[in-house]
PDB file of N, CA and C in Angstrom:
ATOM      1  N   UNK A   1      -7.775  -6.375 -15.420  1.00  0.00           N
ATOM      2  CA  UNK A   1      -6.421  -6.155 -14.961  1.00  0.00           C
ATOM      3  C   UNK A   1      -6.382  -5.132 -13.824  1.00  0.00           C
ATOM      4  N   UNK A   2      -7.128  -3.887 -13.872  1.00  0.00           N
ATOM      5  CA  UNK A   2      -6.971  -2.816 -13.070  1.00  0.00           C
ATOM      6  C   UNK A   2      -8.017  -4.041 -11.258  1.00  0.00           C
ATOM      7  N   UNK A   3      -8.354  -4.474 -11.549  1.00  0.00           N
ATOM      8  CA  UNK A   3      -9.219  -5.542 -10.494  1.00  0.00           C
ATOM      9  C   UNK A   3      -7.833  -6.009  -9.881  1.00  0.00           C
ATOM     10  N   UNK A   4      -6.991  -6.658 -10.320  1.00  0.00           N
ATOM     11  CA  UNK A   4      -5.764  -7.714  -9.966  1.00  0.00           C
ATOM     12  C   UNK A   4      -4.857  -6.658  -9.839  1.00  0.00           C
ATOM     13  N   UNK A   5      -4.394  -5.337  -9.987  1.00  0.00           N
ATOM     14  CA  UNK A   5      -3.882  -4.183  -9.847  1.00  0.00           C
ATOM     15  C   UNK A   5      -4.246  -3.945  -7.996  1.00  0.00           C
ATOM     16  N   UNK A   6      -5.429  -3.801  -8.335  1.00  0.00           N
ATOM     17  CA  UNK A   6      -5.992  -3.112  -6.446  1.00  0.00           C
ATOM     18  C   UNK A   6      -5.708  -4.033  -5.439  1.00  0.00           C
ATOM     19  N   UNK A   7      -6.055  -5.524  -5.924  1.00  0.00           N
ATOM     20  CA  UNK A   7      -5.991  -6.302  -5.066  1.00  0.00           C
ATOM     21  C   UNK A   7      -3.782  -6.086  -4.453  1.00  0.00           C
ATOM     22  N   UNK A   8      -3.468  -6.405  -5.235  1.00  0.00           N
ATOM     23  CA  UNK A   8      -2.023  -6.455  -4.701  1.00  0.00           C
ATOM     24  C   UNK A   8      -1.851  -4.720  -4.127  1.00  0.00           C
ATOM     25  N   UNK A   9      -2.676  -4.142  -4.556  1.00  0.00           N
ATOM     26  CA  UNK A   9      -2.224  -2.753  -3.677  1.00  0.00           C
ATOM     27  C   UNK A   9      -2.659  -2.804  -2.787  1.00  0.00           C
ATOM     28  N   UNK A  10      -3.914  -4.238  -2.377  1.00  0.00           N
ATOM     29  CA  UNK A  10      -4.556  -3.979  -0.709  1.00  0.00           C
ATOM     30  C   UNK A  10      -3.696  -4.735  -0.168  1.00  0.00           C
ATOM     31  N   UNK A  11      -3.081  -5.450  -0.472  1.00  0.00           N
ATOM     32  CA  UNK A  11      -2.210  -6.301   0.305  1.00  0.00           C
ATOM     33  C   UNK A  11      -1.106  -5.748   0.525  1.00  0.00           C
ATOM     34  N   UNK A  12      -0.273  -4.441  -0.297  1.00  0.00           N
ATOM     35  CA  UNK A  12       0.347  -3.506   0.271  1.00  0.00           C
ATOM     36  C   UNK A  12       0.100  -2.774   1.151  1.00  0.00           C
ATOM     37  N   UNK A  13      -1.436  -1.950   1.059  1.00  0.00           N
ATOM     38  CA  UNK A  13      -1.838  -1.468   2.469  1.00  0.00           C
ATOM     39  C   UNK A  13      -1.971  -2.093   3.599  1.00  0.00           C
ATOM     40  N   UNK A  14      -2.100  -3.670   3.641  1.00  0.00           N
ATOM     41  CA  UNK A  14      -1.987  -4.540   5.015  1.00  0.00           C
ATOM     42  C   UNK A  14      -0.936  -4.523   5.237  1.00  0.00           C
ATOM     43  N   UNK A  15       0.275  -4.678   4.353  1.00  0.00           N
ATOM     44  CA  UNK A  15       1.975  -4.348   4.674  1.00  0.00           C
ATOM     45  C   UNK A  15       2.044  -3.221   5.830  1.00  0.00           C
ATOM     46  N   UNK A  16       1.389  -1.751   5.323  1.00  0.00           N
ATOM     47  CA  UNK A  16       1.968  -1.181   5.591  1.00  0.00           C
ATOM     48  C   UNK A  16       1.518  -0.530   6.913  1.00  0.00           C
ATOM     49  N   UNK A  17      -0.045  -1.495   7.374  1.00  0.00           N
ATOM     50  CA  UNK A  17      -0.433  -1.373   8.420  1.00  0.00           C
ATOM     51  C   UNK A  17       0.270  -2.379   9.677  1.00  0.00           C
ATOM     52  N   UNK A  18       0.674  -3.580   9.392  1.00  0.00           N
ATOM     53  CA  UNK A  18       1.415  -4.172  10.366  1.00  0.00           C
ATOM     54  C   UNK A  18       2.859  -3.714  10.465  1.00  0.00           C
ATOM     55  N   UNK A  19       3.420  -2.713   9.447  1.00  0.00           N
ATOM     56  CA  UNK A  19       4.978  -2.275   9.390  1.00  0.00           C
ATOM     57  C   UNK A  19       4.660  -1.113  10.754  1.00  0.00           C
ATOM     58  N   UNK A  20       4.110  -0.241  10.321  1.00  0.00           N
ATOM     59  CA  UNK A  20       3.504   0.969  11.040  1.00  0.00           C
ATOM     60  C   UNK A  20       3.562   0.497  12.441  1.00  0.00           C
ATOM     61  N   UNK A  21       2.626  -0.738  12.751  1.00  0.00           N
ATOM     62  CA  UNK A  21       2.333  -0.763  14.667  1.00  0.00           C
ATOM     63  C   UNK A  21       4.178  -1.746  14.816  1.00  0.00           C
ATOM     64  N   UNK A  22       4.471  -2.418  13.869  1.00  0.00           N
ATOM     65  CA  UNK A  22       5.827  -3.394  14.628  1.00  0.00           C
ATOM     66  C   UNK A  22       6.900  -1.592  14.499  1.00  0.00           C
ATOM     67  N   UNK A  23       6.537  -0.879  14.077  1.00  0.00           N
ATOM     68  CA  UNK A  23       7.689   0.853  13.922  1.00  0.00           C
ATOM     69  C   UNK A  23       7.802   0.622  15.588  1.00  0.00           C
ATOM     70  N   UNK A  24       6.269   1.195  15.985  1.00  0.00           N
ATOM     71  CA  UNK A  24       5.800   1.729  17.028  1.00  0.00           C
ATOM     72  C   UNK A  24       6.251   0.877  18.373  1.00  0.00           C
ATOM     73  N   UNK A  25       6.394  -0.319  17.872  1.00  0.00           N
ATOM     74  CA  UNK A  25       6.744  -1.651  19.104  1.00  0.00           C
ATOM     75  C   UNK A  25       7.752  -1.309  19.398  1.00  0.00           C
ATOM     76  N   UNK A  26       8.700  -1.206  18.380  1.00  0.00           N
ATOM     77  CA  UNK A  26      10.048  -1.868  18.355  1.00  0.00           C
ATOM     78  C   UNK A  26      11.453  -0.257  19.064  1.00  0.00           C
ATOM     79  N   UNK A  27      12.396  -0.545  19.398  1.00  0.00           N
ATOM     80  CA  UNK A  27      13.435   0.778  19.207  1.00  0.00           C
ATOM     81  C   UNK A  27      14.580   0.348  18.735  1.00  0.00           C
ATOM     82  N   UNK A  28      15.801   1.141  18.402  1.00  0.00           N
ATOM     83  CA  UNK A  28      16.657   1.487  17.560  1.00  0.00           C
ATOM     84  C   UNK A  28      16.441   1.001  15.974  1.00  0.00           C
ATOM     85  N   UNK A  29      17.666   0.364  15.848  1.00  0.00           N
ATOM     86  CA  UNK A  29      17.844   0.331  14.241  1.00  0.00           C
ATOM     87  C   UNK A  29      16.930  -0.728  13.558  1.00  0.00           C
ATOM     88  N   UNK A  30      16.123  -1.183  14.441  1.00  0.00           N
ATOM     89  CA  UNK A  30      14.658  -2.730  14.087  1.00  0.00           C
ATOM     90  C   UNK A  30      13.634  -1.410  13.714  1.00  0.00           C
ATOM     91  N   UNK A  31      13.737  -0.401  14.580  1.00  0.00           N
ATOM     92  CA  UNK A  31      12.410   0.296  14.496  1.00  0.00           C
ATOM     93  C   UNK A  31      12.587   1.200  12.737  1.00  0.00           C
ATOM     94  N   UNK A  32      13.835   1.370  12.907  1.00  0.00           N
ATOM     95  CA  UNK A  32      14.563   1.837  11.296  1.00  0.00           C
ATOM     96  C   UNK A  32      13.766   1.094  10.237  1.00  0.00           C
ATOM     97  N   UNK A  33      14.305   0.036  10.538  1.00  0.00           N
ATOM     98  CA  UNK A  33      13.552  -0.923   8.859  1.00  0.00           C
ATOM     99  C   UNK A  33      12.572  -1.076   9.002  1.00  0.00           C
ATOM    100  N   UNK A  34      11.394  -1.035   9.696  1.00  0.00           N
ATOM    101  CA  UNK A  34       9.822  -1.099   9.725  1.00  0.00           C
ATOM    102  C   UNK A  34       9.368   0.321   9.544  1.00  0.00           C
ATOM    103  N   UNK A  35      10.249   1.340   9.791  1.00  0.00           N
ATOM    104  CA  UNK A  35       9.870   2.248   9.247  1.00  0.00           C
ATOM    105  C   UNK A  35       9.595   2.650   7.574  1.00  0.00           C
ATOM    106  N   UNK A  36      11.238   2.229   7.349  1.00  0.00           N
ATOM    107  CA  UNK A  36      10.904   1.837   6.129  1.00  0.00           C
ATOM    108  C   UNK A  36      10.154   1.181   5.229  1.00  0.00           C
ATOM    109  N   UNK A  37      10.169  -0.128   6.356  1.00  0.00           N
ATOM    110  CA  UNK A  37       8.789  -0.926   5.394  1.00  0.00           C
ATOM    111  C   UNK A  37       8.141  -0.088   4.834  1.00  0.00           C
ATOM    112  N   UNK A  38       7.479   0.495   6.269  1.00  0.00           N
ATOM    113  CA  UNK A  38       5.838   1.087   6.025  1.00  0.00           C
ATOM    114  C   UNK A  38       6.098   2.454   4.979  1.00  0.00           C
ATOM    115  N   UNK A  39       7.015   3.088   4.365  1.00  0.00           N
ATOM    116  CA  UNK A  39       7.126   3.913   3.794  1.00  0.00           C
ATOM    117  C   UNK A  39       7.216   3.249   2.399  1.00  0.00           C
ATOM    118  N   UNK A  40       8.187   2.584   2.212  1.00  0.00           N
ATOM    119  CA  UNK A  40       7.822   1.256   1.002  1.00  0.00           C
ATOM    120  C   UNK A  40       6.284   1.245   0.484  1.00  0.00           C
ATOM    121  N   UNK A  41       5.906   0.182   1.847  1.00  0.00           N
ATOM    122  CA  UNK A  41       4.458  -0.034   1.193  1.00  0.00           C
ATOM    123  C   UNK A  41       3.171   0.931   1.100  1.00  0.00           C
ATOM    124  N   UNK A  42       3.523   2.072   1.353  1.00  0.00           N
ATOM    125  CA  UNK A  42       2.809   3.014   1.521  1.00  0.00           C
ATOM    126  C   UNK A  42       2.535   3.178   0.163  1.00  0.00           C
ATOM    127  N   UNK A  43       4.090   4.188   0.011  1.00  0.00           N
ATOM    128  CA  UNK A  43       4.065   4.753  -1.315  1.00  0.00           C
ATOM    129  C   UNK A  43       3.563   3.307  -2.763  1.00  0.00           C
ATOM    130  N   UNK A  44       4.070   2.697  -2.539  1.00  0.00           N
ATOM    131  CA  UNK A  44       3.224   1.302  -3.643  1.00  0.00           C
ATOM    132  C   UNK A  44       1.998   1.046  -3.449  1.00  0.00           C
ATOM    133  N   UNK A  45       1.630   1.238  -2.303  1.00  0.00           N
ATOM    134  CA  UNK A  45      -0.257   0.868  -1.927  1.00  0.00           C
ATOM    135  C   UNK A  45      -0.862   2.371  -3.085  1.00  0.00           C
ATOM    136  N   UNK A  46      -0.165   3.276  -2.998  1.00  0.00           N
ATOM    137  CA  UNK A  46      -1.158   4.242  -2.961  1.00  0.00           C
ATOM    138  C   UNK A  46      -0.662   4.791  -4.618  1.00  0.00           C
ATOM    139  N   UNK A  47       0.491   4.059  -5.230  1.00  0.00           N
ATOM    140  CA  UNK A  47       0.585   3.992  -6.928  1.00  0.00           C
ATOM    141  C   UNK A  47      -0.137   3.187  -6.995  1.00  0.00           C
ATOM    142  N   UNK A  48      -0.394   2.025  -6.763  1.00  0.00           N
ATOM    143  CA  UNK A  48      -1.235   0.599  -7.123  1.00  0.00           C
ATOM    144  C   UNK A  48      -2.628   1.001  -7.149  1.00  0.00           C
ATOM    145  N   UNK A  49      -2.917   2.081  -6.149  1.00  0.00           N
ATOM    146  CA  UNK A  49      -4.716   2.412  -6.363  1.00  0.00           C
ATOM    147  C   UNK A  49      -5.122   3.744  -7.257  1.00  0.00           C
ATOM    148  N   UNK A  50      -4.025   4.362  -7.361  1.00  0.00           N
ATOM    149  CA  UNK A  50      -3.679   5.480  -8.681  1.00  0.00           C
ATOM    150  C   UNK A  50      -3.972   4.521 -10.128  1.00  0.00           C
ATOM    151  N   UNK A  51      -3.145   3.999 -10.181  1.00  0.00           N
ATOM    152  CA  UNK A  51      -3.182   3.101 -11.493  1.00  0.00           C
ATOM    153  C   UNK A  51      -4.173   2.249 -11.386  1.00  0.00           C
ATOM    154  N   UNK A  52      -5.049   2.119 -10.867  1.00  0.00           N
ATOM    155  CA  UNK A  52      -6.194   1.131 -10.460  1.00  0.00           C
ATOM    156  C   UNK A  52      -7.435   2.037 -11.132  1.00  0.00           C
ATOM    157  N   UNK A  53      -7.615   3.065 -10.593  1.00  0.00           N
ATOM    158  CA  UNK A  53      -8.521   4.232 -11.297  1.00  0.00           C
ATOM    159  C   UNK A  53      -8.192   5.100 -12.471  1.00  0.00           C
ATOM    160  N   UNK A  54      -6.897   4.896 -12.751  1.00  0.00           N
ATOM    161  CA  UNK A  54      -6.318   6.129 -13.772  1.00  0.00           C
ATOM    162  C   UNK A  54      -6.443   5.105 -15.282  1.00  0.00           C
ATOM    163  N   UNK A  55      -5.885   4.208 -14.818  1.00  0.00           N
ATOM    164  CA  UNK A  55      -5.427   3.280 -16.690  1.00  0.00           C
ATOM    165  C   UNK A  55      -6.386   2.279 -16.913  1.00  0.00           C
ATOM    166  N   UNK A  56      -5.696   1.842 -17.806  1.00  0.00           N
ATOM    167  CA  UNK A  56      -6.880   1.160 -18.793  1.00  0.00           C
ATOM    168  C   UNK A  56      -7.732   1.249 -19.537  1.00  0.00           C
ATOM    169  N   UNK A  57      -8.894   0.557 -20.041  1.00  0.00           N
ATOM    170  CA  UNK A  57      -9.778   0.362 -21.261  1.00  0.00           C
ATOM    171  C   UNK A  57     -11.009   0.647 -19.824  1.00  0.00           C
ATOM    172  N   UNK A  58     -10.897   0.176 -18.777  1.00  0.00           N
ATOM    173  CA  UNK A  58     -12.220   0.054 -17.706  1.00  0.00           C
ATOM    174  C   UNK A  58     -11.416   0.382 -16.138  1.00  0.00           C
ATOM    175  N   UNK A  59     -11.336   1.914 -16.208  1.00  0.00           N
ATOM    176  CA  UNK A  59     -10.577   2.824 -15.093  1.00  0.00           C
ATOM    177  C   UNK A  59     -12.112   2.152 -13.624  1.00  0.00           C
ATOM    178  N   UNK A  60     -11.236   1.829 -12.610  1.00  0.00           N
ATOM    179  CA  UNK A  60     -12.413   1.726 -11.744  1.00  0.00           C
ATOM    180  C   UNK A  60     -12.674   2.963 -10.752  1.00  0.00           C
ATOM    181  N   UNK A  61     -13.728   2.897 -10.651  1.00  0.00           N
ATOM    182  CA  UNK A  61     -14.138   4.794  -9.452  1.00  0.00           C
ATOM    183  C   UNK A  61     -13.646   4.721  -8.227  1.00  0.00           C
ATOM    184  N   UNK A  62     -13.435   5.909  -8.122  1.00  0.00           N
ATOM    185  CA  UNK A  62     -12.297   6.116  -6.655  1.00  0.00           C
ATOM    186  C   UNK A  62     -13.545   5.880  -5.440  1.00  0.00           C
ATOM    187  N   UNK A  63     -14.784   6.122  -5.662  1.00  0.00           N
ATOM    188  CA  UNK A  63     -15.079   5.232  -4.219  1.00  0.00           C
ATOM    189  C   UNK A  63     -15.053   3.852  -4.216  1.00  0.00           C
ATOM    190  N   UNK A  64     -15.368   3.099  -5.428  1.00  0.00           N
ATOM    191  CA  UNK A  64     -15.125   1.422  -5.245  1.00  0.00           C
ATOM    192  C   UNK A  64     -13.806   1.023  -5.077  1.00  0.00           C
ATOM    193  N   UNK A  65     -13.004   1.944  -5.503  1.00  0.00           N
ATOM    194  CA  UNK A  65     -11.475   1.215  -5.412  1.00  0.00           C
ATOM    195  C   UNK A  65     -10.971   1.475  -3.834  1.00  0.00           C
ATOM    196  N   UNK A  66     -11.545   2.859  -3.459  1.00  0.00           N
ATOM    197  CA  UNK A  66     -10.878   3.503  -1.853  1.00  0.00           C
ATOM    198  C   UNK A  66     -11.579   1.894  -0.623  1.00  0.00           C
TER     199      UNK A  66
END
């Protein structure tokens, strides 16, 4: 489970790497909600790899999970 945990938290960190450069593209209130995105998927990328190493019966190690 903590395996299928990381994976959807890497796919949050790809969120929050294409939110980040469309921030940087974009101006006014477009650049607003990609900001947000990337603050969204930030903060969830980086619970998702917390709980990836912290819980469970088989916690995985913070260099295989990073």
């Amino acid at each position: 489970m903590n395996w299928i945990i990381l994976i959807i938290g890497g796919l949050f960190e790809t969120g929050f790497a294409l939110c980040l450069g469309k921030a940087q593209e974009t101006t006014g209130k477009e650049s607003y909600f990609w900001w947000a995105g990337f603050i969204v998927s930030l903060f969830i990328s980086m619970f998702l790899l917390y709980k990836a190493i912290s819980f469970g019966a088989n916690p995985i190690p913070v260099g295989t999970a990073y």
